[in-house]
PDB file of N, CA and C in Angstrom:
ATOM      1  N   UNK A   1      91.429 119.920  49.824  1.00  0.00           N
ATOM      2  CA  UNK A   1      92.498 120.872  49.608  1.00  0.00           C
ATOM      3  C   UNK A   1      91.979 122.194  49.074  1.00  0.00           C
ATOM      4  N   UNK A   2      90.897 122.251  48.316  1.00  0.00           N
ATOM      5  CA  UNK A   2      90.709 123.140  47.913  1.00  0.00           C
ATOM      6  C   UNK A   2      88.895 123.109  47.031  1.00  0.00           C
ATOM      7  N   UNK A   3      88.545 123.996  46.374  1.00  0.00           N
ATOM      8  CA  UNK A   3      86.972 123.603  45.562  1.00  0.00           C
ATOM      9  C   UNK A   3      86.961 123.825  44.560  1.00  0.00           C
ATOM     10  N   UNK A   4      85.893 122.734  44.630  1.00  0.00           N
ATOM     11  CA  UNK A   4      84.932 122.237  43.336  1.00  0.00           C
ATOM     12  C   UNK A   4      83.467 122.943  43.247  1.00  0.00           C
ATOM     13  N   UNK A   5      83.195 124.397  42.680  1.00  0.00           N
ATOM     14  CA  UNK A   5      82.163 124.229  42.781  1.00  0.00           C
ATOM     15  C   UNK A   5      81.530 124.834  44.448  1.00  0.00           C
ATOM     16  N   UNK A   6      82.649 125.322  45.066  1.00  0.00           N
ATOM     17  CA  UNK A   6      82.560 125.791  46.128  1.00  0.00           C
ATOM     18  C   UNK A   6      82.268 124.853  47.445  1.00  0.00           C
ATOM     19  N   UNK A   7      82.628 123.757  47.236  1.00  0.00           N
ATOM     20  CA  UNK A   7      82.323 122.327  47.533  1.00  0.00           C
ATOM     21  C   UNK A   7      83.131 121.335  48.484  1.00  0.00           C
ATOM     22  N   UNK A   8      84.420 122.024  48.318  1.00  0.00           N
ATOM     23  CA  UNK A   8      85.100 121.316  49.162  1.00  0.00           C
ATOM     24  C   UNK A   8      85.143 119.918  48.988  1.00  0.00           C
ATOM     25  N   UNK A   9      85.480 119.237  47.702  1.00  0.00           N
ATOM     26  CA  UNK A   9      85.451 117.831  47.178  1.00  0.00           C
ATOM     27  C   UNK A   9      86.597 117.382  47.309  1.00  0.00           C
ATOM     28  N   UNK A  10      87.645 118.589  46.988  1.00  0.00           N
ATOM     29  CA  UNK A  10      88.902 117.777  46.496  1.00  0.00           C
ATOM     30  C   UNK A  10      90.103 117.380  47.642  1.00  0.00           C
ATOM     31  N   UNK A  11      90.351 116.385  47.791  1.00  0.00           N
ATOM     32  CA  UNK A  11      91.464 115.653  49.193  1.00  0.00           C
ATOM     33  C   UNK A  11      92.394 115.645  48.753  1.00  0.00           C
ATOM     34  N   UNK A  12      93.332 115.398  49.458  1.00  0.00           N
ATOM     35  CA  UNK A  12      94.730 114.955  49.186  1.00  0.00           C
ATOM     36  C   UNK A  12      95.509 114.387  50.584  1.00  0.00           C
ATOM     37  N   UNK A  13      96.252 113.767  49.898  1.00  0.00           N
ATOM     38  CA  UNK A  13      97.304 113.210  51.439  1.00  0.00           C
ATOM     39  C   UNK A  13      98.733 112.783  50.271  1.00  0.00           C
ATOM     40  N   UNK A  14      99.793 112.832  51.386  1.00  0.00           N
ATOM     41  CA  UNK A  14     100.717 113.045  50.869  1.00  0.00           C
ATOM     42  C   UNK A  14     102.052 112.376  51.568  1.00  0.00           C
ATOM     43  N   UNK A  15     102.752 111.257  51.154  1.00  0.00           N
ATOM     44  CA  UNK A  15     103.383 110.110  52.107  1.00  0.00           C
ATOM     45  C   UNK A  15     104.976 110.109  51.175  1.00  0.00           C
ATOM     46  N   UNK A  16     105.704 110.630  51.858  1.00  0.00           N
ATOM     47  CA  UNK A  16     106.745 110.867  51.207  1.00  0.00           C
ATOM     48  C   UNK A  16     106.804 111.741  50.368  1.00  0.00           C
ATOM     49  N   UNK A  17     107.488 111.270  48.800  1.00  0.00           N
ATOM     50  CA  UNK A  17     107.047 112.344  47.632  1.00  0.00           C
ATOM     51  C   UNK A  17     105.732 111.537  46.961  1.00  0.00           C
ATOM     52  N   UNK A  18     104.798 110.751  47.431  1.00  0.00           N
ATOM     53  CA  UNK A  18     103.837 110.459  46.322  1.00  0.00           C
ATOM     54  C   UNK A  18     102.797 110.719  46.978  1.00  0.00           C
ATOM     55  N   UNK A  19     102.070 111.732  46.414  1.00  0.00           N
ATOM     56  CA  UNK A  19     100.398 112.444  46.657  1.00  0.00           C
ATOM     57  C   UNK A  19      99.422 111.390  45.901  1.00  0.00           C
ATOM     58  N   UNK A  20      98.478 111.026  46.317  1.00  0.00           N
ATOM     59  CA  UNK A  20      97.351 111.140  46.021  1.00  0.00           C
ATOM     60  C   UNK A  20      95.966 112.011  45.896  1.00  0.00           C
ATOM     61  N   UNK A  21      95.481 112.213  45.247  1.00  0.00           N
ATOM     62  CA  UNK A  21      94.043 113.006  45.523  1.00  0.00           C
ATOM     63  C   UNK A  21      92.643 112.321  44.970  1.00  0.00           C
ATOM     64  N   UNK A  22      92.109 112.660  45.157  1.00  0.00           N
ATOM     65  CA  UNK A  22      90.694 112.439  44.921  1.00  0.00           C
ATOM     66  C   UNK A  22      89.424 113.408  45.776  1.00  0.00           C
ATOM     67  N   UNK A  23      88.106 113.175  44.727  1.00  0.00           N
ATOM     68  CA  UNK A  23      86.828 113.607  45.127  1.00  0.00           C
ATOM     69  C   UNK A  23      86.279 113.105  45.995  1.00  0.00           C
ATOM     70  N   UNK A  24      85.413 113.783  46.803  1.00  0.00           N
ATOM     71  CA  UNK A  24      84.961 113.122  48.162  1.00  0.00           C
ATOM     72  C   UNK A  24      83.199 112.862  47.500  1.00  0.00           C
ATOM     73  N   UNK A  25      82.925 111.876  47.133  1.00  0.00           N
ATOM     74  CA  UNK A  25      82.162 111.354  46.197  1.00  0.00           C
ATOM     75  C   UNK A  25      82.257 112.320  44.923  1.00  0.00           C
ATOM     76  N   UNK A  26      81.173 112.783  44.105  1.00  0.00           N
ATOM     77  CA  UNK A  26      81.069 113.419  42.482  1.00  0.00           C
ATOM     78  C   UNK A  26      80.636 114.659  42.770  1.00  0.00           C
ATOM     79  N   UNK A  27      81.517 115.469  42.505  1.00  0.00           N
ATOM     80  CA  UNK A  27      81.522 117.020  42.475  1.00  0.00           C
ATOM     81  C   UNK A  27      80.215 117.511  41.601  1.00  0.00           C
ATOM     82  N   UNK A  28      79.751 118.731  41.037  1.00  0.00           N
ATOM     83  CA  UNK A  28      78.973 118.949  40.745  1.00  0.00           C
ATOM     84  C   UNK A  28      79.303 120.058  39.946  1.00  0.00           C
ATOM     85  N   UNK A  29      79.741 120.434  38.883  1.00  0.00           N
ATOM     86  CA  UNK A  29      80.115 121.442  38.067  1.00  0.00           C
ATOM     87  C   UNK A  29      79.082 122.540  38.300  1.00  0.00           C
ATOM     88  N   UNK A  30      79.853 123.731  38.408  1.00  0.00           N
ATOM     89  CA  UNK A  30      79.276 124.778  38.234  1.00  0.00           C
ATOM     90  C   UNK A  30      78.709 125.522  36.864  1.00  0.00           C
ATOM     91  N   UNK A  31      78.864 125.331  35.992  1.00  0.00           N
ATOM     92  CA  UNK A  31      78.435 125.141  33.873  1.00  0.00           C
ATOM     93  C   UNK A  31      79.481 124.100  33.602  1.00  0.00           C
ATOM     94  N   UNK A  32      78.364 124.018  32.358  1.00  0.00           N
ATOM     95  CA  UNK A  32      78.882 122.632  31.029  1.00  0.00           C
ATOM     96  C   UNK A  32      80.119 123.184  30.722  1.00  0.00           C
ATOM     97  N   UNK A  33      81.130 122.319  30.570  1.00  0.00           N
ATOM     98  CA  UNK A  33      82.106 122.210  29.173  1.00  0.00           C
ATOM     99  C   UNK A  33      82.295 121.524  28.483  1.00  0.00           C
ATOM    100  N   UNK A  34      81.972 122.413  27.206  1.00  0.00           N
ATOM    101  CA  UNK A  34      82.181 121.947  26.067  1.00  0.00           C
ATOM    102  C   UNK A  34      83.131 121.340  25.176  1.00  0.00           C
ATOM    103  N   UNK A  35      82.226 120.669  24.353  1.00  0.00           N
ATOM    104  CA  UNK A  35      83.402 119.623  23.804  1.00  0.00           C
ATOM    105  C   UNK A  35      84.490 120.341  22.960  1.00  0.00           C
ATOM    106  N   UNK A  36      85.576 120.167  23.399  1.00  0.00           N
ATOM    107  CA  UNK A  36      87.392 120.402  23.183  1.00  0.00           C
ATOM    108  C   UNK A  36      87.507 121.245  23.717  1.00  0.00           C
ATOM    109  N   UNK A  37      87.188 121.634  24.951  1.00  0.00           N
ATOM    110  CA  UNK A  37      87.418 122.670  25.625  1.00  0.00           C
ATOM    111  C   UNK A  37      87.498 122.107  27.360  1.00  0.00           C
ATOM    112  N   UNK A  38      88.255 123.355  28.204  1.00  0.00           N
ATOM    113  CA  UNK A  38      88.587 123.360  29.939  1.00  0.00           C
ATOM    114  C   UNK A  38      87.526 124.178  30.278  1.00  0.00           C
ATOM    115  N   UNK A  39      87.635 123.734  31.598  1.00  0.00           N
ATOM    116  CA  UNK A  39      87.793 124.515  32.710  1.00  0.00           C
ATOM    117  C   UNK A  39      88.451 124.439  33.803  1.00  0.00           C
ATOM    118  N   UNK A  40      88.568 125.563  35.094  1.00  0.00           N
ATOM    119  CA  UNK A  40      89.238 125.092  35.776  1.00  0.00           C
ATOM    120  C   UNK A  40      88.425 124.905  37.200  1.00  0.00           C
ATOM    121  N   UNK A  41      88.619 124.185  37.508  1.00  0.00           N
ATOM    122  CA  UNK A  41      87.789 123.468  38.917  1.00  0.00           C
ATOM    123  C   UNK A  41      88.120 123.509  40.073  1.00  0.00           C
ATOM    124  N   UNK A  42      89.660 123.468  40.198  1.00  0.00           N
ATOM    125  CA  UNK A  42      90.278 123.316  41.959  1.00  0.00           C
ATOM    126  C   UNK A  42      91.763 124.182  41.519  1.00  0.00           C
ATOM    127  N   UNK A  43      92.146 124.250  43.257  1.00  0.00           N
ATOM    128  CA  UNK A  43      93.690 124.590  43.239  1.00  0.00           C
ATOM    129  C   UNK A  43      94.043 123.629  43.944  1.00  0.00           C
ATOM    130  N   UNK A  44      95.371 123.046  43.460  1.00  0.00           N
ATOM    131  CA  UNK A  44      95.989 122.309  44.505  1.00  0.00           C
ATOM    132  C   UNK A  44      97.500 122.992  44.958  1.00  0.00           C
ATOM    133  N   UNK A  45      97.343 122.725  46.356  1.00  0.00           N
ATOM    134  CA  UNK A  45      98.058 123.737  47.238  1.00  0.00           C
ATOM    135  C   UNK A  45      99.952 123.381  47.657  1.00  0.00           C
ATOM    136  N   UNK A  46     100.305 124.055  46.966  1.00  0.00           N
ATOM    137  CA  UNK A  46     102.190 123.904  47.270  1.00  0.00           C
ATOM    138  C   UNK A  46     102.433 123.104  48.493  1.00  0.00           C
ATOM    139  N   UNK A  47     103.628 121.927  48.148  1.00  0.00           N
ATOM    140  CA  UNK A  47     103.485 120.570  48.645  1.00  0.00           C
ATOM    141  C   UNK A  47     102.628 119.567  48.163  1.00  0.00           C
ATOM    142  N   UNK A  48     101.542 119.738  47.411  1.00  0.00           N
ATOM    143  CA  UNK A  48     101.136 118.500  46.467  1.00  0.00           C
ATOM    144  C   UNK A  48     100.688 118.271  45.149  1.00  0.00           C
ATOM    145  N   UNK A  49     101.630 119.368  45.142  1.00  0.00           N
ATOM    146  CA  UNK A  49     101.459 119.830  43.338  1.00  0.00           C
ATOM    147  C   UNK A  49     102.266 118.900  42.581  1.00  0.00           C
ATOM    148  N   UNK A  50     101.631 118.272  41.032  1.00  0.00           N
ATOM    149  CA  UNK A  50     102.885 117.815  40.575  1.00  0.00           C
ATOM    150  C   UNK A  50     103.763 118.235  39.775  1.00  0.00           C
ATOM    151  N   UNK A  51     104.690 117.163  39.821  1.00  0.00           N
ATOM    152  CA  UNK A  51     106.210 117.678  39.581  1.00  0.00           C
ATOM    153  C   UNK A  51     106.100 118.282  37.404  1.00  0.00           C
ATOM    154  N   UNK A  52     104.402 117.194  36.913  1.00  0.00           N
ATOM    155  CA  UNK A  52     104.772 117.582  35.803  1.00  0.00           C
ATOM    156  C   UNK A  52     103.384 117.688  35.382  1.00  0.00           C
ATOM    157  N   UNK A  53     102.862 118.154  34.125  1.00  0.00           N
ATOM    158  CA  UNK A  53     101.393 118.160  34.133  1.00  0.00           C
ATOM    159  C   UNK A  53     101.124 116.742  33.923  1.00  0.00           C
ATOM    160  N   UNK A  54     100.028 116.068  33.809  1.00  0.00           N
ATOM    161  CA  UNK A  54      99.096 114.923  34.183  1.00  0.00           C
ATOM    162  C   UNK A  54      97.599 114.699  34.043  1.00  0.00           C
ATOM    163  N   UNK A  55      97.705 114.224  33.263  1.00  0.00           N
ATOM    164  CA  UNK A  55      96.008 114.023  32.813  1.00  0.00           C
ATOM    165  C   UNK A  55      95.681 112.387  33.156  1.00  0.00           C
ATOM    166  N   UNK A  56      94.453 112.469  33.909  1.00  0.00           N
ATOM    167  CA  UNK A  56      93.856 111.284  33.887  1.00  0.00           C
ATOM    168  C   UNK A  56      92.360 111.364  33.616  1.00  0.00           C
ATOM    169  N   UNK A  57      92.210 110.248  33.679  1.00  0.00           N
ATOM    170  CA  UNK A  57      90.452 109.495  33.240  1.00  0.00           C
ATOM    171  C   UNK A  57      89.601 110.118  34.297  1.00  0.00           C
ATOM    172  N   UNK A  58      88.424 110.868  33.600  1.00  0.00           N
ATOM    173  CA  UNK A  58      87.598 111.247  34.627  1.00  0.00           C
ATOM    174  C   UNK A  58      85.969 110.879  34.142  1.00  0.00           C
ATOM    175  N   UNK A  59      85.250 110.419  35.152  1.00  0.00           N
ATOM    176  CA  UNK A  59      83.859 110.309  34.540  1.00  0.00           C
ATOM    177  C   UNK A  59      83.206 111.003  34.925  1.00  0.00           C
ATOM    178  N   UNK A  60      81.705 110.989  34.256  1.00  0.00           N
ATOM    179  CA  UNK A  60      80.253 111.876  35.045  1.00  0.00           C
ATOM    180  C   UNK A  60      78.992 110.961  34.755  1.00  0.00           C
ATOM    181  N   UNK A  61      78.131 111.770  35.239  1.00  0.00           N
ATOM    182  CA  UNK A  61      77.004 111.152  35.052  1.00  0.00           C
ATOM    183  C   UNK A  61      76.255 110.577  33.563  1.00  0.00           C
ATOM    184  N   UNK A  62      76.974 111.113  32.591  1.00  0.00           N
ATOM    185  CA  UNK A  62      76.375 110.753  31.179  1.00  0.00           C
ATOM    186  C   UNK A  62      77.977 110.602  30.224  1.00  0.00           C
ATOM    187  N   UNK A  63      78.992 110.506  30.655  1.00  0.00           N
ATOM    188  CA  UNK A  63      80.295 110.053  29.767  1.00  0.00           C
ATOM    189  C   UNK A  63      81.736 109.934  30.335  1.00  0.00           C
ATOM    190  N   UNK A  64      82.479 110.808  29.615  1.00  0.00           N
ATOM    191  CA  UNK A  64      83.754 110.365  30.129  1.00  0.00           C
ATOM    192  C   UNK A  64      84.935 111.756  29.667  1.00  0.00           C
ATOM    193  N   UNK A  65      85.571 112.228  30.109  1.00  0.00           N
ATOM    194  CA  UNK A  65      86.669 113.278  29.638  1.00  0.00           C
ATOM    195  C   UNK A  65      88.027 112.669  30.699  1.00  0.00           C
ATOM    196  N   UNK A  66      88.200 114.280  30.469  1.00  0.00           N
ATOM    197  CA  UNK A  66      90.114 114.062  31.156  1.00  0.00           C
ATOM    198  C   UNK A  66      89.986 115.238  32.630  1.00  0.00           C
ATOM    199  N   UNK A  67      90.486 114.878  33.664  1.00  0.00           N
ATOM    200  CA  UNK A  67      91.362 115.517  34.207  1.00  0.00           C
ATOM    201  C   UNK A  67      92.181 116.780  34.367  1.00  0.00           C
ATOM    202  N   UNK A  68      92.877 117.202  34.113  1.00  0.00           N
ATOM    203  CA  UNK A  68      94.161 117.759  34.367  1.00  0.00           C
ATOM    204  C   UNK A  68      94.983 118.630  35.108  1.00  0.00           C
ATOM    205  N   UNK A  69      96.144 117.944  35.729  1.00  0.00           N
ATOM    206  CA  UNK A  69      96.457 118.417  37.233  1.00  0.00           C
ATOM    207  C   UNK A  69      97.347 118.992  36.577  1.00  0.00           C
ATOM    208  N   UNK A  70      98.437 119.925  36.750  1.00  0.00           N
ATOM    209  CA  UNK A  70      99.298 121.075  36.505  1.00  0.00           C
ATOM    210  C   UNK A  70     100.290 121.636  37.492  1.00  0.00           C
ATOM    211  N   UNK A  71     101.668 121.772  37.364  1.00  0.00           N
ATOM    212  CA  UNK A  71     102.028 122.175  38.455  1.00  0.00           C
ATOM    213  C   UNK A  71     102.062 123.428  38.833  1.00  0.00           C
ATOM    214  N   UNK A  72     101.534 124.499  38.439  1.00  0.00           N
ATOM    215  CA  UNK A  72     101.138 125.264  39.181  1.00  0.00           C
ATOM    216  C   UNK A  72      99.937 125.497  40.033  1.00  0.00           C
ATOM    217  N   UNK A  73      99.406 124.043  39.910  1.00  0.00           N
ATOM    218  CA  UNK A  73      97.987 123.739  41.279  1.00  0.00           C
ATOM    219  C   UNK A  73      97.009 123.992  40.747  1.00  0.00           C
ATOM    220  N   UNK A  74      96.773 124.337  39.335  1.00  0.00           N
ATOM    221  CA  UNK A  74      95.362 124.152  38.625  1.00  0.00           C
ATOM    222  C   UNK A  74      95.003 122.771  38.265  1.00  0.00           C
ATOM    223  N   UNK A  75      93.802 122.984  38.735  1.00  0.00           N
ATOM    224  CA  UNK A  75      92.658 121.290  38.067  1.00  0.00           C
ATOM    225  C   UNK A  75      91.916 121.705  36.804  1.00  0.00           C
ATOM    226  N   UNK A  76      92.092 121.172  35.684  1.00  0.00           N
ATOM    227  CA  UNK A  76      91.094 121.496  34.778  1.00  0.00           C
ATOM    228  C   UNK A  76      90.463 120.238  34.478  1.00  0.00           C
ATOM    229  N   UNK A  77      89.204 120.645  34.120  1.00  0.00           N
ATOM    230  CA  UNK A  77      88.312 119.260  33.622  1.00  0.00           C
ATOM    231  C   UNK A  77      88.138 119.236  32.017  1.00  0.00           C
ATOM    232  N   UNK A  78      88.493 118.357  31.214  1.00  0.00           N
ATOM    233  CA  UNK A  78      88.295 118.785  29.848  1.00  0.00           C
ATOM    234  C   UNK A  78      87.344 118.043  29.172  1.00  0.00           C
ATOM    235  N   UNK A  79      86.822 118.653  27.913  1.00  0.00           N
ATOM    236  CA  UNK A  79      86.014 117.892  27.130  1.00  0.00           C
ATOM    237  C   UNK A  79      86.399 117.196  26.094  1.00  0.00           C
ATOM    238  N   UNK A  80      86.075 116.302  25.983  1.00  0.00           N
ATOM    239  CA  UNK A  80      86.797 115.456  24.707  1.00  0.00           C
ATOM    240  C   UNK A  80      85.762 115.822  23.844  1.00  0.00           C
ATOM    241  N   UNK A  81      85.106 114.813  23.052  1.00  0.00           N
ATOM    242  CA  UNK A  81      84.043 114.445  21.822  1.00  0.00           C
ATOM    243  C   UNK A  81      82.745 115.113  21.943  1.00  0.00           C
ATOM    244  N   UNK A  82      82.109 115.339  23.643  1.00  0.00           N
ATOM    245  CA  UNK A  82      80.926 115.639  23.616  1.00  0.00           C
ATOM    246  C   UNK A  82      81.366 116.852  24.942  1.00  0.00           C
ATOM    247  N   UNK A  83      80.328 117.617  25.496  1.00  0.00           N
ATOM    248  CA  UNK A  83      80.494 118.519  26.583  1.00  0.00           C
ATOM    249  C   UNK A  83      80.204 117.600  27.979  1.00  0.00           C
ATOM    250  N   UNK A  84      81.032 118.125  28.846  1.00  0.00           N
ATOM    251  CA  UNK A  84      80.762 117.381  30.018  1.00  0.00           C
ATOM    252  C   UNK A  84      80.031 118.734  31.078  1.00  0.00           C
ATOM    253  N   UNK A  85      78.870 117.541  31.750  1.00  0.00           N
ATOM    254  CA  UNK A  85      78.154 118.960  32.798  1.00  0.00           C
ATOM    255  C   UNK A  85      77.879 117.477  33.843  1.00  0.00           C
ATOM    256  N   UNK A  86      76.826 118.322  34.759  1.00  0.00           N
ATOM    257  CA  UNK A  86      76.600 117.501  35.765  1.00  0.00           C
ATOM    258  C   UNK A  86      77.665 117.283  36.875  1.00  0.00           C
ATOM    259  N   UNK A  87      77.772 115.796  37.156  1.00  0.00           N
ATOM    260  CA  UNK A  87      78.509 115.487  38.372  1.00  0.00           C
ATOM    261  C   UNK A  87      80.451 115.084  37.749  1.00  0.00           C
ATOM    262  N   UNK A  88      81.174 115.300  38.268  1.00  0.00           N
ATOM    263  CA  UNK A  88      82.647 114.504  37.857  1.00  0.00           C
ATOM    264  C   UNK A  88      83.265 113.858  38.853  1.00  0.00           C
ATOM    265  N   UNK A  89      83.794 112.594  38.798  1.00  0.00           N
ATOM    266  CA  UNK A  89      84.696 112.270  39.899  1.00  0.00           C
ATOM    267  C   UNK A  89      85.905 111.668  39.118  1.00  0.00           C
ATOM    268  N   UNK A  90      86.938 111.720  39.549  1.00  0.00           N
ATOM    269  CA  UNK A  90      88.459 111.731  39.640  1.00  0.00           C
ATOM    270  C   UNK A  90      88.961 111.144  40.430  1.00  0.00           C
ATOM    271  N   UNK A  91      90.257 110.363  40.053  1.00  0.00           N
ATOM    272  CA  UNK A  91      91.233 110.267  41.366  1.00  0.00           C
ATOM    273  C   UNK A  91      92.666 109.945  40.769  1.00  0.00           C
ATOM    274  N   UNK A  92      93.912 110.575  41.045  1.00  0.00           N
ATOM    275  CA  UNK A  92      95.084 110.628  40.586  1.00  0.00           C
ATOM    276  C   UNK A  92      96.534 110.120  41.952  1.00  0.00           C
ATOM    277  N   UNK A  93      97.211 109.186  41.522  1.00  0.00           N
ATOM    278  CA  UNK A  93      98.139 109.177  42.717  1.00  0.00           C
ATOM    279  C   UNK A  93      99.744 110.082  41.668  1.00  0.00           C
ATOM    280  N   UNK A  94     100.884 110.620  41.687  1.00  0.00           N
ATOM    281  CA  UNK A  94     101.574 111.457  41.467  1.00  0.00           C
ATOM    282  C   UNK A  94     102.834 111.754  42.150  1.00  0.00           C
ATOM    283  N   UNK A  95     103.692 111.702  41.684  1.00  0.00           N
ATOM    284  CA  UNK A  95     105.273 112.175  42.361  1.00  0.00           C
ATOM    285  C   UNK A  95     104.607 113.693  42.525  1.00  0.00           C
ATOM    286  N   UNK A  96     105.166 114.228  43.488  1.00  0.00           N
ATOM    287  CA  UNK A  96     104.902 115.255  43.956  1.00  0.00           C
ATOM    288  C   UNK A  96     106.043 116.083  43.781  1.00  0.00           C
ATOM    289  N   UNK A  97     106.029 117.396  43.663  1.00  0.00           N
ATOM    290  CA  UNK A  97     107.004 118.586  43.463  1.00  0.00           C
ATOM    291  C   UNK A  97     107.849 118.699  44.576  1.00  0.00           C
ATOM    292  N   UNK A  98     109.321 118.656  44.512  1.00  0.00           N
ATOM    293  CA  UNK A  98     110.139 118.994  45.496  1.00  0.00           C
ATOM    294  C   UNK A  98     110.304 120.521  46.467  1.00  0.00           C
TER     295      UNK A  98
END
């Protein structure tokens, strides 16, 4: 749907009102983020945006943070406890925006 990193990772499909998305294997951040802190990574494109913001479980190559999908079609990746760099993969299913 849109990039990661200039990458073209992020999918989506969309079956009724419930989207799914996911990485097309582990994206590759463009810089670290740091711990308690975003960035933003993708757009997701009107029609599979969700209806509310949404955070899920995301891993990498050395830990673990959050997600976060938004309905205005921003992806942010966040840092919890430590900084996240390297690779991330994700995957979220979602009521989708009317």
């Amino acid at each position: 749907m849109s990039n990661i990193s200039s990458s073209n990772k992020l999918h989506g499909a969309r079956i009724g009102g419930i989207v799914s998305v996911w990485l097309d294997g582990a994206a590759t951040l463009s810089s670290e983020v740091g711990a308690w802190s975003s960035m933003r990574i993708a757009s997701i494109p009107s029609g599979f945006r969700p209806r509310a913001s949404l955070c899920v479980p995301l891993v990498t190559d050395y830990g673990a943070g959050m997600a976060k999908l938004n309905p205005d079609g921003s992806v942010e990746v966040m840092g919890r406890g430590s900084a996240i760099s390297s690779n991330v993969a994700f995957s979220a299913t979602y009521e989708a925006e009317q």
